[in-house]
C-alpha atoms as a PDB file:
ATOM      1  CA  UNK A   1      -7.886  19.772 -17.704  1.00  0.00           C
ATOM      2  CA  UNK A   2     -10.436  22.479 -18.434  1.00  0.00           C
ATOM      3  CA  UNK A   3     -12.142  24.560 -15.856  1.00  0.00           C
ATOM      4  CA  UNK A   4     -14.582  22.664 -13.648  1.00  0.00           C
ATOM      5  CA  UNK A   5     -18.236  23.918 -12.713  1.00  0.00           C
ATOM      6  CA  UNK A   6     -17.371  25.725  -9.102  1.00  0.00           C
ATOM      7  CA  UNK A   7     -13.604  25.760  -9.471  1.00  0.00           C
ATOM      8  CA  UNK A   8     -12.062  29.035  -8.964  1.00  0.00           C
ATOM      9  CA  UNK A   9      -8.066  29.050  -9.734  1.00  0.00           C
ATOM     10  CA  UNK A  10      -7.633  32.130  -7.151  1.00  0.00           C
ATOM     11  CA  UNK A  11      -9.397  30.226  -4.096  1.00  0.00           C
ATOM     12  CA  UNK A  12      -8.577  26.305  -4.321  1.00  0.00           C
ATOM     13  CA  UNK A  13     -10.244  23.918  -2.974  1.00  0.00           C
ATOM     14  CA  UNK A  14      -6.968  22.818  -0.628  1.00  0.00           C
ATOM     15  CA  UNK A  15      -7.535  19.964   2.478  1.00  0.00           C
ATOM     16  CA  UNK A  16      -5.335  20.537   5.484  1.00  0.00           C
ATOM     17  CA  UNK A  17      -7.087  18.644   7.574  1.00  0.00           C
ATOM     18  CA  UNK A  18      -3.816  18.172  10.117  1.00  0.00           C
ATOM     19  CA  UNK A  19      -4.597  18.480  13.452  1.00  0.00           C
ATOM     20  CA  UNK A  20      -2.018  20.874  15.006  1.00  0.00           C
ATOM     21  CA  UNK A  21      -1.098  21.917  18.500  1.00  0.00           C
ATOM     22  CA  UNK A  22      -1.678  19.817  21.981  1.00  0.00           C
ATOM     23  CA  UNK A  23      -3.309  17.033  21.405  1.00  0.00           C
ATOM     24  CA  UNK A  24      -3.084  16.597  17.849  1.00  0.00           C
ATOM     25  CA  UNK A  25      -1.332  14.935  15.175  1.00  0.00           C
ATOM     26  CA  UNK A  26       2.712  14.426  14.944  1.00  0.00           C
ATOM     27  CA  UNK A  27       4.087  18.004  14.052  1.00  0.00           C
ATOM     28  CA  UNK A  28       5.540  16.752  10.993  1.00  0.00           C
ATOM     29  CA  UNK A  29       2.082  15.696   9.455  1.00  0.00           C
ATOM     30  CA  UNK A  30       1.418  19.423   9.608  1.00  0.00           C
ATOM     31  CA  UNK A  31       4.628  20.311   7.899  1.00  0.00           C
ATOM     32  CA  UNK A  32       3.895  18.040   5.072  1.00  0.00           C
ATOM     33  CA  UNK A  33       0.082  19.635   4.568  1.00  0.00           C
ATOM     34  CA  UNK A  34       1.823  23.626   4.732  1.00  0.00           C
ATOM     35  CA  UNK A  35       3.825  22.887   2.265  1.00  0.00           C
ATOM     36  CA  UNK A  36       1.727  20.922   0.126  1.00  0.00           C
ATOM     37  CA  UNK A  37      -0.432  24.030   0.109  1.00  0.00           C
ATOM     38  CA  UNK A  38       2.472  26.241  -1.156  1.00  0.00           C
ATOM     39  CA  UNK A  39       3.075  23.784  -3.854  1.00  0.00           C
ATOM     40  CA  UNK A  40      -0.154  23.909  -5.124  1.00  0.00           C
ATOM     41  CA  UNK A  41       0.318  27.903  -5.733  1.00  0.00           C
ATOM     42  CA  UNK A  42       4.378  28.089  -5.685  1.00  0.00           C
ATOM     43  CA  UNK A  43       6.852  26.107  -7.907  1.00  0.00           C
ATOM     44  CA  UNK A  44       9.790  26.155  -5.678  1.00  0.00           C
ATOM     45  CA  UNK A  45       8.163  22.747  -3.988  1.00  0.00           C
ATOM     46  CA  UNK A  46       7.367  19.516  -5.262  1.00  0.00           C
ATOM     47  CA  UNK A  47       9.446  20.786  -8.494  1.00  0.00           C
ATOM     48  CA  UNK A  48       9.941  17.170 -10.639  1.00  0.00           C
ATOM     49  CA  UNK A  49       5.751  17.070 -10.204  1.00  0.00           C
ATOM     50  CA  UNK A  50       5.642  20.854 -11.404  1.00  0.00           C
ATOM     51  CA  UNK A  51       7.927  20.057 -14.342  1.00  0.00           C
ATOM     52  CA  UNK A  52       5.974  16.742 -15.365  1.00  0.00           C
ATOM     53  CA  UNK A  53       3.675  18.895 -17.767  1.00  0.00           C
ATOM     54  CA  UNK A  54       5.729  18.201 -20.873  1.00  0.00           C
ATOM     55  CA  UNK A  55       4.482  21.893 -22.662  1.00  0.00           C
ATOM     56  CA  UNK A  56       6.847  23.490 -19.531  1.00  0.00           C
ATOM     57  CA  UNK A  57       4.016  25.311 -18.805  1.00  0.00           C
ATOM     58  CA  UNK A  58       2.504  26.192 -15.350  1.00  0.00           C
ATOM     59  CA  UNK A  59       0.056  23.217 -13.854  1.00  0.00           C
ATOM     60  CA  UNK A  60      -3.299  24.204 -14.578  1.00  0.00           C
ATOM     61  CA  UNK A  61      -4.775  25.300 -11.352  1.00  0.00           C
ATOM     62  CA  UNK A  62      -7.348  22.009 -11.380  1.00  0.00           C
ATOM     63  CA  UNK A  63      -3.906  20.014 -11.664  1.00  0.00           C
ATOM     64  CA  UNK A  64      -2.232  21.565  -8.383  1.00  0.00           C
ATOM     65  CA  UNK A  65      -6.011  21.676  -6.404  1.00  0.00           C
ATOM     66  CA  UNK A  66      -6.676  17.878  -7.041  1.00  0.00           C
ATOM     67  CA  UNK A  67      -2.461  16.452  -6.122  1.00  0.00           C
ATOM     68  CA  UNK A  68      -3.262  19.099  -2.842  1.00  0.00           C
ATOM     69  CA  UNK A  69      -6.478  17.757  -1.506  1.00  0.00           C
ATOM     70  CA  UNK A  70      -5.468  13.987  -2.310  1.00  0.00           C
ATOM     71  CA  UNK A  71      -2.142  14.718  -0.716  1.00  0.00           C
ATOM     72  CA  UNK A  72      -3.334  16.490   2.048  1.00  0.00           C
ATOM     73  CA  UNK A  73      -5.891  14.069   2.669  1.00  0.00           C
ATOM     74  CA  UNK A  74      -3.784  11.219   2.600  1.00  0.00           C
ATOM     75  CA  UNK A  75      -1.557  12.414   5.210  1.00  0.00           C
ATOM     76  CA  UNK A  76      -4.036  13.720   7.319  1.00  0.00           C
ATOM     77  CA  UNK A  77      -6.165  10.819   7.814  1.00  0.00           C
ATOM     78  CA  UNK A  78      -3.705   7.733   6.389  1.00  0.00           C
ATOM     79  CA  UNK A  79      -0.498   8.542   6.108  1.00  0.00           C
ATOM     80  CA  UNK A  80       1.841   6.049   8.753  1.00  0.00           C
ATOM     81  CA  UNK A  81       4.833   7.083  10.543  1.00  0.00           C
ATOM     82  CA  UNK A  82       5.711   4.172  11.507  1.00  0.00           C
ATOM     83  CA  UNK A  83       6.094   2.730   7.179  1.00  0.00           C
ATOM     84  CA  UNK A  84       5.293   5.992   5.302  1.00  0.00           C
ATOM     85  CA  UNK A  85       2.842   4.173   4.233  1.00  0.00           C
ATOM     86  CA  UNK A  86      -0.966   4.717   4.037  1.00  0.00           C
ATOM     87  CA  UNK A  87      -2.004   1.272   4.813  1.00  0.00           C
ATOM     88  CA  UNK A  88      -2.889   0.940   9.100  1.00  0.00           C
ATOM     89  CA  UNK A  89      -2.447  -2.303  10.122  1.00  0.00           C
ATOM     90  CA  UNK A  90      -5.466  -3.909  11.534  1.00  0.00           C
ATOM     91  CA  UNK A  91      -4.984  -7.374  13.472  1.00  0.00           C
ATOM     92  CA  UNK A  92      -3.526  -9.770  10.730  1.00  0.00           C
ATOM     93  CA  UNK A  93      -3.914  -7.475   7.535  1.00  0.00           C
ATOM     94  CA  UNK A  94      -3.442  -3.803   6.282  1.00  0.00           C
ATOM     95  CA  UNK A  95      -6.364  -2.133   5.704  1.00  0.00           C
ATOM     96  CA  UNK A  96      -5.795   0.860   2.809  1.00  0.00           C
ATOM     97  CA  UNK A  97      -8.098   3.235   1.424  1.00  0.00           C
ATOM     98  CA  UNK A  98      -8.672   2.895  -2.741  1.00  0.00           C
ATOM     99  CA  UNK A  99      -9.284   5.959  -5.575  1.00  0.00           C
ATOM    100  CA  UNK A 100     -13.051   5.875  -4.897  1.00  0.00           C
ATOM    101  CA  UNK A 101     -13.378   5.656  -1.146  1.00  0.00           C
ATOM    102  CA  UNK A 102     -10.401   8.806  -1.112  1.00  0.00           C
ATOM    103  CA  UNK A 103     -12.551  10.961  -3.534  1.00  0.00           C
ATOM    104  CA  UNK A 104     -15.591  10.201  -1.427  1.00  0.00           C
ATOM    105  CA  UNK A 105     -14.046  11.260   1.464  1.00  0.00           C
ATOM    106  CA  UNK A 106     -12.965  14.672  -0.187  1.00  0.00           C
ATOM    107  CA  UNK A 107     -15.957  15.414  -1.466  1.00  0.00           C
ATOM    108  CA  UNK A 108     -17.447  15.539   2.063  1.00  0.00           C
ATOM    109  CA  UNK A 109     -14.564  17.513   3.489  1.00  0.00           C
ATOM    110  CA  UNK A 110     -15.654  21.513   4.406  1.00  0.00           C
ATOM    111  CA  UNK A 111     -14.213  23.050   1.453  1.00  0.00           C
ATOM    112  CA  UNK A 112     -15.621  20.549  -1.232  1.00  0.00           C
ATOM    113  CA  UNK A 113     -18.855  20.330   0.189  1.00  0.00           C
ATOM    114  CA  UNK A 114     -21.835  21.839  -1.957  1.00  0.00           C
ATOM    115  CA  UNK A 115     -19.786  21.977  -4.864  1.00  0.00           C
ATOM    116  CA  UNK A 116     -17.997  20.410  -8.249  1.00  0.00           C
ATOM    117  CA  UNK A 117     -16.816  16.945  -6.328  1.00  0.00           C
ATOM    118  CA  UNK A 118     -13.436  15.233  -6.687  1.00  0.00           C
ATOM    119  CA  UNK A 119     -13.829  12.168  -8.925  1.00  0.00           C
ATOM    120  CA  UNK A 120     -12.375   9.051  -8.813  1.00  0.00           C
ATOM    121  CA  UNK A 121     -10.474   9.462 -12.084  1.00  0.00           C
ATOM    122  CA  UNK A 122      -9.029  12.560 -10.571  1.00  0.00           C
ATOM    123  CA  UNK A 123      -7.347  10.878  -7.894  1.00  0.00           C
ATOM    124  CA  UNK A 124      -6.215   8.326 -10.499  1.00  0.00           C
ATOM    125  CA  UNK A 125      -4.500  10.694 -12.236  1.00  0.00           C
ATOM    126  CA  UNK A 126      -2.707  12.805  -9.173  1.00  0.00           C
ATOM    127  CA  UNK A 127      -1.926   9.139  -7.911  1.00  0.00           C
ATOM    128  CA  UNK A 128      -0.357   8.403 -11.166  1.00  0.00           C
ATOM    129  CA  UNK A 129       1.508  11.548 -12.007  1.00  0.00           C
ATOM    130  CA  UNK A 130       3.194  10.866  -8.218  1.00  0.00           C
ATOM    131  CA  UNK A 131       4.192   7.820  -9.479  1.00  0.00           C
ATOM    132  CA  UNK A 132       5.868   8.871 -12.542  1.00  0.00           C
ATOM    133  CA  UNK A 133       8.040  11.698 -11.223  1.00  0.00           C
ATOM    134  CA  UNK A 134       9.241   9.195  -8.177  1.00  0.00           C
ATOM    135  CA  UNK A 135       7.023  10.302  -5.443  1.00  0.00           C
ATOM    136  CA  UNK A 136       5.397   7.601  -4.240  1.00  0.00           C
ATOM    137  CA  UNK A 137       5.142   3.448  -4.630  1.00  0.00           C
ATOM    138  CA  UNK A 138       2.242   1.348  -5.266  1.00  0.00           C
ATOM    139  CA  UNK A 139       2.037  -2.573  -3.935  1.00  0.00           C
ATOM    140  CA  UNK A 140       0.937  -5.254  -6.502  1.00  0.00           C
ATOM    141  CA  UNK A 141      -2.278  -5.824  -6.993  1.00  0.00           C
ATOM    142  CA  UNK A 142      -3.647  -9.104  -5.658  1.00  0.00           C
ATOM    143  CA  UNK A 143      -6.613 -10.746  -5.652  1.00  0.00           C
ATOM    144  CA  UNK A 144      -8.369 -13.398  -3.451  1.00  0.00           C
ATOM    145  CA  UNK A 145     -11.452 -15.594  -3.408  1.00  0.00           C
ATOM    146  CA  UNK A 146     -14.144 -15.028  -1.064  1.00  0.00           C
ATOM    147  CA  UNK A 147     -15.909 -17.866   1.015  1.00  0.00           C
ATOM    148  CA  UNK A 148     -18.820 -16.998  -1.531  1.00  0.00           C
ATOM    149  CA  UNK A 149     -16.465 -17.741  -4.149  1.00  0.00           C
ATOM    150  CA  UNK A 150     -16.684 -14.823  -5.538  1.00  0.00           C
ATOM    151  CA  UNK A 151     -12.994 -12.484  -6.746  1.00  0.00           C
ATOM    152  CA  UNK A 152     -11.744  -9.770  -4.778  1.00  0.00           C
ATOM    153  CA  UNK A 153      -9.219  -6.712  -5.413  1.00  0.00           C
ATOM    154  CA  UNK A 154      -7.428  -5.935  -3.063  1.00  0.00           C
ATOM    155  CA  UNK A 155      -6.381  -1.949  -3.334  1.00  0.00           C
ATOM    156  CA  UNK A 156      -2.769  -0.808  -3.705  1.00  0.00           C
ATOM    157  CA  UNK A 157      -0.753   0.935  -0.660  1.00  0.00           C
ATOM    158  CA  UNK A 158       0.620   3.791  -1.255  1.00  0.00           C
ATOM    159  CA  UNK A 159       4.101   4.872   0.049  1.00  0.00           C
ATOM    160  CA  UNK A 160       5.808   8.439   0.178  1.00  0.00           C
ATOM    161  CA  UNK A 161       9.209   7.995  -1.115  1.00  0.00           C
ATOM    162  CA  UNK A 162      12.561   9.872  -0.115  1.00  0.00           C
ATOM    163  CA  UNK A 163      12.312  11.579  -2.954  1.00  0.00           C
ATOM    164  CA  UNK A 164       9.064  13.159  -1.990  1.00  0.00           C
ATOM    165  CA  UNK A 165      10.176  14.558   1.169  1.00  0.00           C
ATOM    166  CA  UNK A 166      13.911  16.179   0.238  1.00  0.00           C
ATOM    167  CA  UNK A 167      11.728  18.135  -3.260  1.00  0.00           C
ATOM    168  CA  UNK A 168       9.003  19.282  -0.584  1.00  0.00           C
ATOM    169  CA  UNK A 169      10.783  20.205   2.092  1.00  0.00           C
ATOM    170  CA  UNK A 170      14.572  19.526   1.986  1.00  0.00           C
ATOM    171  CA  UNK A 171      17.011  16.839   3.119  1.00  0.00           C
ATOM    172  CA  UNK A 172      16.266  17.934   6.823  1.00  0.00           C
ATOM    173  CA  UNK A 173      12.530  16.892   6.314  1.00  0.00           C
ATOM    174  CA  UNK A 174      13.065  13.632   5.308  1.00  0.00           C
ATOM    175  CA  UNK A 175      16.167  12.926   7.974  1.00  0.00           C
ATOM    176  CA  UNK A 176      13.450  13.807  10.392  1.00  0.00           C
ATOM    177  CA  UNK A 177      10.873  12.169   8.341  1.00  0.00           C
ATOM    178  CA  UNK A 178      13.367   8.941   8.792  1.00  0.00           C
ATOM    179  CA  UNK A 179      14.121   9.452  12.405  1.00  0.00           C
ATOM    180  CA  UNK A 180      10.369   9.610  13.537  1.00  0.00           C
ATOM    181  CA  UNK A 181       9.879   6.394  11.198  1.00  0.00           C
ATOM    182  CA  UNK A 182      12.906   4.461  13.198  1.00  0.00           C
ATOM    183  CA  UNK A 183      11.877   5.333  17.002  1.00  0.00           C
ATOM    184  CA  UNK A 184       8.343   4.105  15.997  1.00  0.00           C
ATOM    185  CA  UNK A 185       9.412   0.529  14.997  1.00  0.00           C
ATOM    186  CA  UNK A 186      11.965   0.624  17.934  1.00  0.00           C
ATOM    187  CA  UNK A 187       8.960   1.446  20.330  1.00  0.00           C
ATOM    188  CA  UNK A 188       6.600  -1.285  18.204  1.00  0.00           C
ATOM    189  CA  UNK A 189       9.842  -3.978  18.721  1.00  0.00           C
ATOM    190  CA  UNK A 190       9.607  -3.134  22.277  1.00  0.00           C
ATOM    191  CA  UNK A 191       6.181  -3.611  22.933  1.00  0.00           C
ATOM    192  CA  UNK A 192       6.644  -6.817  20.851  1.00  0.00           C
ATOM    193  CA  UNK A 193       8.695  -7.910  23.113  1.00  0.00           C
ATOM    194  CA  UNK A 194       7.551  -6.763  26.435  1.00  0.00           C
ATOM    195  CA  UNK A 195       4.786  -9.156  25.404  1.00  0.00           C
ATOM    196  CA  UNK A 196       6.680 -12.533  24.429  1.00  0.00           C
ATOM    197  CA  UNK A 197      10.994 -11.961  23.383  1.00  0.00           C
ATOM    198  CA  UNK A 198      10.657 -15.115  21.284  1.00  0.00           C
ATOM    199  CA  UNK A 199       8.641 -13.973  18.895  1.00  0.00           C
ATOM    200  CA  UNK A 200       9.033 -10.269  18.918  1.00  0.00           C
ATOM    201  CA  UNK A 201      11.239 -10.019  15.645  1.00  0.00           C
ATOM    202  CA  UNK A 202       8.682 -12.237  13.921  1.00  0.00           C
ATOM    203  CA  UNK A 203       5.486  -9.976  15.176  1.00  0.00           C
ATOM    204  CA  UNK A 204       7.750  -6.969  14.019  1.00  0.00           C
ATOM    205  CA  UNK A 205       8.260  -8.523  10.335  1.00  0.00           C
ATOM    206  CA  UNK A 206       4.517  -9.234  10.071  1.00  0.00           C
ATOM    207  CA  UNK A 207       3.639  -5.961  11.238  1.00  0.00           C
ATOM    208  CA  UNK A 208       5.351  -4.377   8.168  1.00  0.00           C
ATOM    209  CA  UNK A 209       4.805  -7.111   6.001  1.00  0.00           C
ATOM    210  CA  UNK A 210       1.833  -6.644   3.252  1.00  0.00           C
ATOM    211  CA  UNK A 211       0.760 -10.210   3.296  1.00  0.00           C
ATOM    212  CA  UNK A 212      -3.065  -9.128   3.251  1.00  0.00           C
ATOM    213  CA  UNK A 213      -4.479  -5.882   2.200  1.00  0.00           C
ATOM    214  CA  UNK A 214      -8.567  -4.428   1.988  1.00  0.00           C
ATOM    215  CA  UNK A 215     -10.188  -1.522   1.883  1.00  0.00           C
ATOM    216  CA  UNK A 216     -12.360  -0.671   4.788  1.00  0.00           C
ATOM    217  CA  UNK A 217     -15.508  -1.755   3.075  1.00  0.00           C
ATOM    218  CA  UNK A 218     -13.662  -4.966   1.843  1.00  0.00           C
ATOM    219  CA  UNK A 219     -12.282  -5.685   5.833  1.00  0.00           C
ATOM    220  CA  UNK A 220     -16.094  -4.821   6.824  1.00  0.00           C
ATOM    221  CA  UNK A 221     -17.651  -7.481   4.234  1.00  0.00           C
ATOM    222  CA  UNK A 222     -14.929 -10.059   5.432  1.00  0.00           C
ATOM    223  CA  UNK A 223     -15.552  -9.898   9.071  1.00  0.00           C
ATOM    224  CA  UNK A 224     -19.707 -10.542   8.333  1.00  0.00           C
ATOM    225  CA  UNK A 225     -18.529 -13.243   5.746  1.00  0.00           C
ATOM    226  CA  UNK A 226     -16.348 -14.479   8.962  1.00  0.00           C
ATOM    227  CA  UNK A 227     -18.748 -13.946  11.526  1.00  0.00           C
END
């Protein structure tokens, strides 16, 4: 990757959008961004990702920016506690952001504003290389038939993987990671069954269950097709 109009390898264009402090987001979400940043100018983090350029050299600055601000981003604003997933569930589906709508979203943050944006083949590629070195999953693909009879996509979820967690932070991350993930389904099974015991372990199963998945323009177009 060659140097981009704008780019500037000693000032990255990082996205730690966390919300910190009272009132914010879970601390760990803010764990994951700090470090992300330090792997994006350290190699000490993240390391099978660092070592995934097969010349052994360095990641070109543009490399560790982009897997930053998609990372960053992801966690910040869809990243799930609950699945360590980025997919929210929304009444009987999962609604999950794709490539495009993520480097939209980017582009408009503070630090990429006015300048060289992130592109959806960018986020392709950071999304990709997380795959290979066993950072994340990806769902199948599937595709439905609208009432206009016309063929949808739907986008793949993305889920942070063990691995992810012990190379950025450590084993104690991800046991805390894994701890946070358990109390929330405990507290979702409870509220499942506050509300009817009969059918709380099947509401808890479908809550975790990618059965249906759009993007948020795709769940937008299906509740005016619906409407």
């Amino acid at each position: 990757m060659g140097n981009r109009c704008d780019h500037d390898r000693k000032n990255l264009r990082l996205c730690d959008l966390a919300k910190r402090g009272k009132g914010g987001q879970h601390p760990i979400i803010g764990i994951v961004s700090g470090y992300v940043s330090q792997a994006a100018t350290r190699r000490n983090r993240l390391t099978a990702w660092q070592r995934l350029n097969k010349t052994g050299r360095k990641r070109r600055s543009e490399a560790r920016e982009a897997m930053a601000a998609v990372v960053q981003f992801l966690f910040a604003k869809e990243y799930q506690l609950d699945s360590r997933r980025c997919a929210k569930r929304e009444g009987g589906y999962h609604k999950a952001v794709d490539a495009d709508l993520i480097a939209r979203q980017i582009s408009q943050t503070k630090a990429w504003a006015g300048k060289a944006k992130m592109s959806e083949a960018r986020v392709r590629a950071v999304i990709g290389d997380l795959v290979r070195c066993g950072y994340v999953t990806l769902s199948k693909q599937t595709k439905r038939q609208l009432p206009t009879g016309e063929w949808q996509s739907s986008p793949k979820v993305i889920q942070f993987t063990k691995a992810f967690f012990v190379d950025l932070g450590g084993k104690k991350l991800w046991k805390r990671v894994l701890k946070t993930a358990q109390e929330r389904s405990v507290a979702i099974g409870d509220k499942y069954r506050a509300i009817d015991p009969s059918t709380a372990a099947q509401r808890l199963n479908d809550y975790f269950r990618l059965s249906q998945v759009f993007s948020p323009r795709q769940a937008a177009r299906m509740r005016k097709i619906l409407s």
